[in-house]
PDB file of N, CA and C in Angstrom:
ATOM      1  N   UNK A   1       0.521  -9.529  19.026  1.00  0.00           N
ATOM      2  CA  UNK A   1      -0.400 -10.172  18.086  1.00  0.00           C
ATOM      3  C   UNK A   1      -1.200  -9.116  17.321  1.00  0.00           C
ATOM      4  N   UNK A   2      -1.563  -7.819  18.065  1.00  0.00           N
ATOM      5  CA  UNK A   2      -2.085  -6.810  17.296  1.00  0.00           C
ATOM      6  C   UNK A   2      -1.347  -6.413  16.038  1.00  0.00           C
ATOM      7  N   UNK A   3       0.320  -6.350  16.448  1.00  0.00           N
ATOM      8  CA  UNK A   3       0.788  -5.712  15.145  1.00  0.00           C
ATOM      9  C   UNK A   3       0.565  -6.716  14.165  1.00  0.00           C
ATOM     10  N   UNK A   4       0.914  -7.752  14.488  1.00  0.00           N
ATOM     11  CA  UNK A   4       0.412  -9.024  13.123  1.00  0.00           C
ATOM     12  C   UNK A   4      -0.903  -8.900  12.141  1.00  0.00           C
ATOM     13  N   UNK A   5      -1.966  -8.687  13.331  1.00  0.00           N
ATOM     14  CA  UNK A   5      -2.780  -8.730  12.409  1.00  0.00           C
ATOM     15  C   UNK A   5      -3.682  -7.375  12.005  1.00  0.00           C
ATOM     16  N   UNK A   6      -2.600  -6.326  12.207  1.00  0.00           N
ATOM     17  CA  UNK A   6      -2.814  -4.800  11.091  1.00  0.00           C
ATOM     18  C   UNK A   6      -2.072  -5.031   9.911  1.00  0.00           C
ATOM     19  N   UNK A   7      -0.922  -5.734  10.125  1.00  0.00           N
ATOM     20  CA  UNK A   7      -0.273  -5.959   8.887  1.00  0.00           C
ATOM     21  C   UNK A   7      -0.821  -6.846   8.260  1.00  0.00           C
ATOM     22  N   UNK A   8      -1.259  -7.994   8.621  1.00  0.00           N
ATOM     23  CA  UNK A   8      -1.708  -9.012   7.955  1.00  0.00           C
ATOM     24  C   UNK A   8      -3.477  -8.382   6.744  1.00  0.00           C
ATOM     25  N   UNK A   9      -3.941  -6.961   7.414  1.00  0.00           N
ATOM     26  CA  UNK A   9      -4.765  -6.187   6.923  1.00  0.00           C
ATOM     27  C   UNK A   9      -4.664  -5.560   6.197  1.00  0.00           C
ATOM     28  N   UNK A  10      -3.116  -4.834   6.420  1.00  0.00           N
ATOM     29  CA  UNK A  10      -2.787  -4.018   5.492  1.00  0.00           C
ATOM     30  C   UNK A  10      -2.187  -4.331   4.020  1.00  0.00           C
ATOM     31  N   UNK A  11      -1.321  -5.395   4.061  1.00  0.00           N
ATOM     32  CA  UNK A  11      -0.557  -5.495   2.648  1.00  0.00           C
ATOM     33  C   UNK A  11      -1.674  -6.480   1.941  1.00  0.00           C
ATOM     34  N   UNK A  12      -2.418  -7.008   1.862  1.00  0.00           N
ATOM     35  CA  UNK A  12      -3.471  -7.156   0.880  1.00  0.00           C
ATOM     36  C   UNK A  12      -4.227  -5.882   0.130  1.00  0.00           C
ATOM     37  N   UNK A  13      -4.493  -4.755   0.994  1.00  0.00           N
ATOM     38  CA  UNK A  13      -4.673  -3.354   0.367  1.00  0.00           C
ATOM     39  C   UNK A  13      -3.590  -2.841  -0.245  1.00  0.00           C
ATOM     40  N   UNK A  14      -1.895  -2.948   0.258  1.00  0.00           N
ATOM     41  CA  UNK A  14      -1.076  -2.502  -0.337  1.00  0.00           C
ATOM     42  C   UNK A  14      -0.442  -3.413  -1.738  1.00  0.00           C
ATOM     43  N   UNK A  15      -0.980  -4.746  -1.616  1.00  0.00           N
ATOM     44  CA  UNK A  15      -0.704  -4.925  -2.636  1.00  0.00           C
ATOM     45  C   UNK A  15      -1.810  -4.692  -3.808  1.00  0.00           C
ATOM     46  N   UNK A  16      -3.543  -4.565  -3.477  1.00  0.00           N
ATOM     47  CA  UNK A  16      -4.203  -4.329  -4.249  1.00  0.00           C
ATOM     48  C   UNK A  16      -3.897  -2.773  -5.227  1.00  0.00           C
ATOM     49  N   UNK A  17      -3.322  -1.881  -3.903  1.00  0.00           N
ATOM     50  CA  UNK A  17      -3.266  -0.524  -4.546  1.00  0.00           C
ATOM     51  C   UNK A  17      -1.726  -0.095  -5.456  1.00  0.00           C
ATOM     52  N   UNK A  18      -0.844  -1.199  -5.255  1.00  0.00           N
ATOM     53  CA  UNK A  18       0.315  -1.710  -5.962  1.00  0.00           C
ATOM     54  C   UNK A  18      -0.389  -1.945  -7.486  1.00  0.00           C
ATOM     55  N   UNK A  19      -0.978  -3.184  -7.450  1.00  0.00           N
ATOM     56  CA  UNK A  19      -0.913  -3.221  -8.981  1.00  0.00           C
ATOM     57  C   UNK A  19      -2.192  -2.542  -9.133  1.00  0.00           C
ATOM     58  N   UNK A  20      -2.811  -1.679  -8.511  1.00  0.00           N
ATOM     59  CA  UNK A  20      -3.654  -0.406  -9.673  1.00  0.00           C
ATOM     60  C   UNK A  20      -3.339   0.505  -9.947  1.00  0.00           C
ATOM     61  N   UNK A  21      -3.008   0.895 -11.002  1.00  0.00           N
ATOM     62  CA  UNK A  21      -2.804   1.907 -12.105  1.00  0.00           C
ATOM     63  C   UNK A  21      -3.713   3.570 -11.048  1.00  0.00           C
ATOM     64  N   UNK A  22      -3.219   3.681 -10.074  1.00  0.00           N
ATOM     65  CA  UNK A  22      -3.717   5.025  -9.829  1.00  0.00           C
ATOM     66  C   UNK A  22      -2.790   6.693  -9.848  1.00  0.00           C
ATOM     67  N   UNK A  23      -3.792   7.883  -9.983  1.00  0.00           N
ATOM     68  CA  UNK A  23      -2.705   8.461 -10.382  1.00  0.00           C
ATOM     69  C   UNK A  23      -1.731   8.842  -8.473  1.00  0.00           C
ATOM     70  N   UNK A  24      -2.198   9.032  -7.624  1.00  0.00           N
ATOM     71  CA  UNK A  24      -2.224   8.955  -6.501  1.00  0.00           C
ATOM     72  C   UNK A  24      -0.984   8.166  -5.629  1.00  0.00           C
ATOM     73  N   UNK A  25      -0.803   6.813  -6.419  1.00  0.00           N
ATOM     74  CA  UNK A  25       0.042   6.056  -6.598  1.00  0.00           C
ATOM     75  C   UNK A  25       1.274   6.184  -6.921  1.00  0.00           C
ATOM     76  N   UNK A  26       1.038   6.873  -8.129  1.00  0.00           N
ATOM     77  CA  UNK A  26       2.474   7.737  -8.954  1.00  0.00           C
ATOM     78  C   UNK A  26       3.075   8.752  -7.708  1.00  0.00           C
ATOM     79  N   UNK A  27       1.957   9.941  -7.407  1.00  0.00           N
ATOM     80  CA  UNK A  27       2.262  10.892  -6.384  1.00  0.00           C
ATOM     81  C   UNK A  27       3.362  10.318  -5.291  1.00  0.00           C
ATOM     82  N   UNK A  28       2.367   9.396  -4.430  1.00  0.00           N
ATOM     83  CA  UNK A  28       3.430   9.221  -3.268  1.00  0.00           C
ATOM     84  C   UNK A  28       5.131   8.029  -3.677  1.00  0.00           C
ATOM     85  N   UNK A  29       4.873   7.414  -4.635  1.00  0.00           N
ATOM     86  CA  UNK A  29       5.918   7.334  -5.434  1.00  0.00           C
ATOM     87  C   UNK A  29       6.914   8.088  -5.108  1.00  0.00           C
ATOM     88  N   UNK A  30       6.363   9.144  -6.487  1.00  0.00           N
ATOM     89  CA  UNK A  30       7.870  10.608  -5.938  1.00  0.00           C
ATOM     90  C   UNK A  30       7.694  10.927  -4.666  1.00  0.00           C
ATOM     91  N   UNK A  31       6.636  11.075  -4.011  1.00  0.00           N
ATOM     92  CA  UNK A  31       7.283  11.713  -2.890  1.00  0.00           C
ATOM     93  C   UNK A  31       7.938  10.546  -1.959  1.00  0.00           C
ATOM     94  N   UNK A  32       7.818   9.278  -1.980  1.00  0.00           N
ATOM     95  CA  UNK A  32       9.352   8.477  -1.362  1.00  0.00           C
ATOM     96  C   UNK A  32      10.108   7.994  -1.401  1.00  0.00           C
ATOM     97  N   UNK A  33      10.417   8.624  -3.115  1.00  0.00           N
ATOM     98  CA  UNK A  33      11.433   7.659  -4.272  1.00  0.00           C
ATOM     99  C   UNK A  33      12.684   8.604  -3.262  1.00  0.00           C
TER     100      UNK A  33
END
């Protein structure tokens, strides 16, 4: 139940930091394209 609800924590941040325009964003991009 723990892992549920880190994830359930996390992809609301990952999707907030998805659609913002950061440059940071771009970075780890390339680095796991």
């Amino acid at each position: 139940m723990q892992e549920q609800a880190a994830e359930n924590g996390i992809i609301p941040h990952l999707m907030l930091f998805v659609m913002s325009d950061s440059p940071l964003k771009t970075t780890l991009w390339w680095m796991f394209a």
